[in-house]
Protein backbone atom coordinates (compact mmCIF):
# COMPACT_ATOMS: atom_id res chain seq x y z
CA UNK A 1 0.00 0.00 0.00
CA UNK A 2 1.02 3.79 -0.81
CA UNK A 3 1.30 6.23 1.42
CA UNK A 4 0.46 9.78 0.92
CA UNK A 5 1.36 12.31 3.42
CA UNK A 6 -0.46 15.70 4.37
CA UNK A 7 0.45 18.56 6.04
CA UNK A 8 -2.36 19.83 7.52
CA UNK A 9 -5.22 17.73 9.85
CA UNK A 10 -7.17 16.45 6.24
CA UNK A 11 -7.42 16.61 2.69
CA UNK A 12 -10.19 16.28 0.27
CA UNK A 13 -10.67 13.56 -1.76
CA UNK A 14 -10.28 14.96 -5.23
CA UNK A 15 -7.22 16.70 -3.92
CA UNK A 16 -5.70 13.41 -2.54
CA UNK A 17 -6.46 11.55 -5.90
CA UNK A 18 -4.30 13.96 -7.54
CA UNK A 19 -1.22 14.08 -5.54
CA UNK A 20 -1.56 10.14 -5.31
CA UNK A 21 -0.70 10.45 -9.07
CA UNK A 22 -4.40 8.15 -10.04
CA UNK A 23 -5.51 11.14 -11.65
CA UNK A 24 -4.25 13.67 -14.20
CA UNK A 25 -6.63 16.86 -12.97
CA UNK A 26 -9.54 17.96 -10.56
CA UNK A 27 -11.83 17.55 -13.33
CA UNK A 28 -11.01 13.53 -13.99
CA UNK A 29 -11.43 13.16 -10.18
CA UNK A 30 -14.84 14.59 -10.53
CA UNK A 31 -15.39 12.41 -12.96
CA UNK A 32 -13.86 9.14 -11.01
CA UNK A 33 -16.15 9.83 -7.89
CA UNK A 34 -19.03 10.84 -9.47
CA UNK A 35 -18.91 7.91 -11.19
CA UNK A 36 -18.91 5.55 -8.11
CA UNK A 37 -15.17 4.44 -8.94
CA UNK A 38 -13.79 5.40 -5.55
CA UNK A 39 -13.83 4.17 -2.57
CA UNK A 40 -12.74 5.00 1.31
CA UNK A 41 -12.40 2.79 4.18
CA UNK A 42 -14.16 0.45 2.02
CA UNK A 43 -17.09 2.15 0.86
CA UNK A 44 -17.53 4.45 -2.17
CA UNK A 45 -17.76 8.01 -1.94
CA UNK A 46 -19.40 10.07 -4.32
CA UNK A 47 -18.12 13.59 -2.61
CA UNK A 48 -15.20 15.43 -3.84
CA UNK A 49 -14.64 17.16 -1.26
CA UNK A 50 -15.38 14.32 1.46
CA UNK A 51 -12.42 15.06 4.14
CA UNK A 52 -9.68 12.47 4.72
CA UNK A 53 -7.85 12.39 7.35
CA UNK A 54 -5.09 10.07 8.98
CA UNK A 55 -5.29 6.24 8.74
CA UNK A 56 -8.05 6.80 5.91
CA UNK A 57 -7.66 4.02 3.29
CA UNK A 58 -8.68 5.43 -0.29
CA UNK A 59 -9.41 2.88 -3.58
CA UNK A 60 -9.51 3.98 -6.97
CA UNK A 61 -9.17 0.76 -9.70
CA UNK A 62 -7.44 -1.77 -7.91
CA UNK A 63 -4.74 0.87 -6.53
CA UNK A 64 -4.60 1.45 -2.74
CA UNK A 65 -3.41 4.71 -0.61
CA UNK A 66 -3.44 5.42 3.25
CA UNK A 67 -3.63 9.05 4.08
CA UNK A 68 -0.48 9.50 6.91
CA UNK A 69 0.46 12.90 8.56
């Protein structure tokens, strides 16, 4: 599993998809979530800007990050 570290006490979803490196711009993570293609601790999330914070597992097509501060 990846790790992807934040400064600050959360990040939001689309923002975390795109410094994972799973997608290119805000607009394909739009796209991703609104689609149903992403899921946190194991259930999907259709909010961009759903907050993550620490120890939050994200899933986007078979690729796996925890959120770490």
């Amino acid at each position: 599993m990846e790790y992807v570290r934040i400064k600050d006490d959360f990040i939001k979803l689309g923002q975390a998809l795109k410094l994972a490196g799973l997608v290119g711009s805000g607009v394909d993570a739009k796209m991703v979530i609104q689609d149903g293609l992403v899921f946190v601790n194991g259930e999907v999330e259709l909010q961009r800007g759903k907050k993550l914070y620490p120890g939050d597992v994200v899933t986007f097509q078979d690729e796996s990050f925890q959120i770490e501060a």
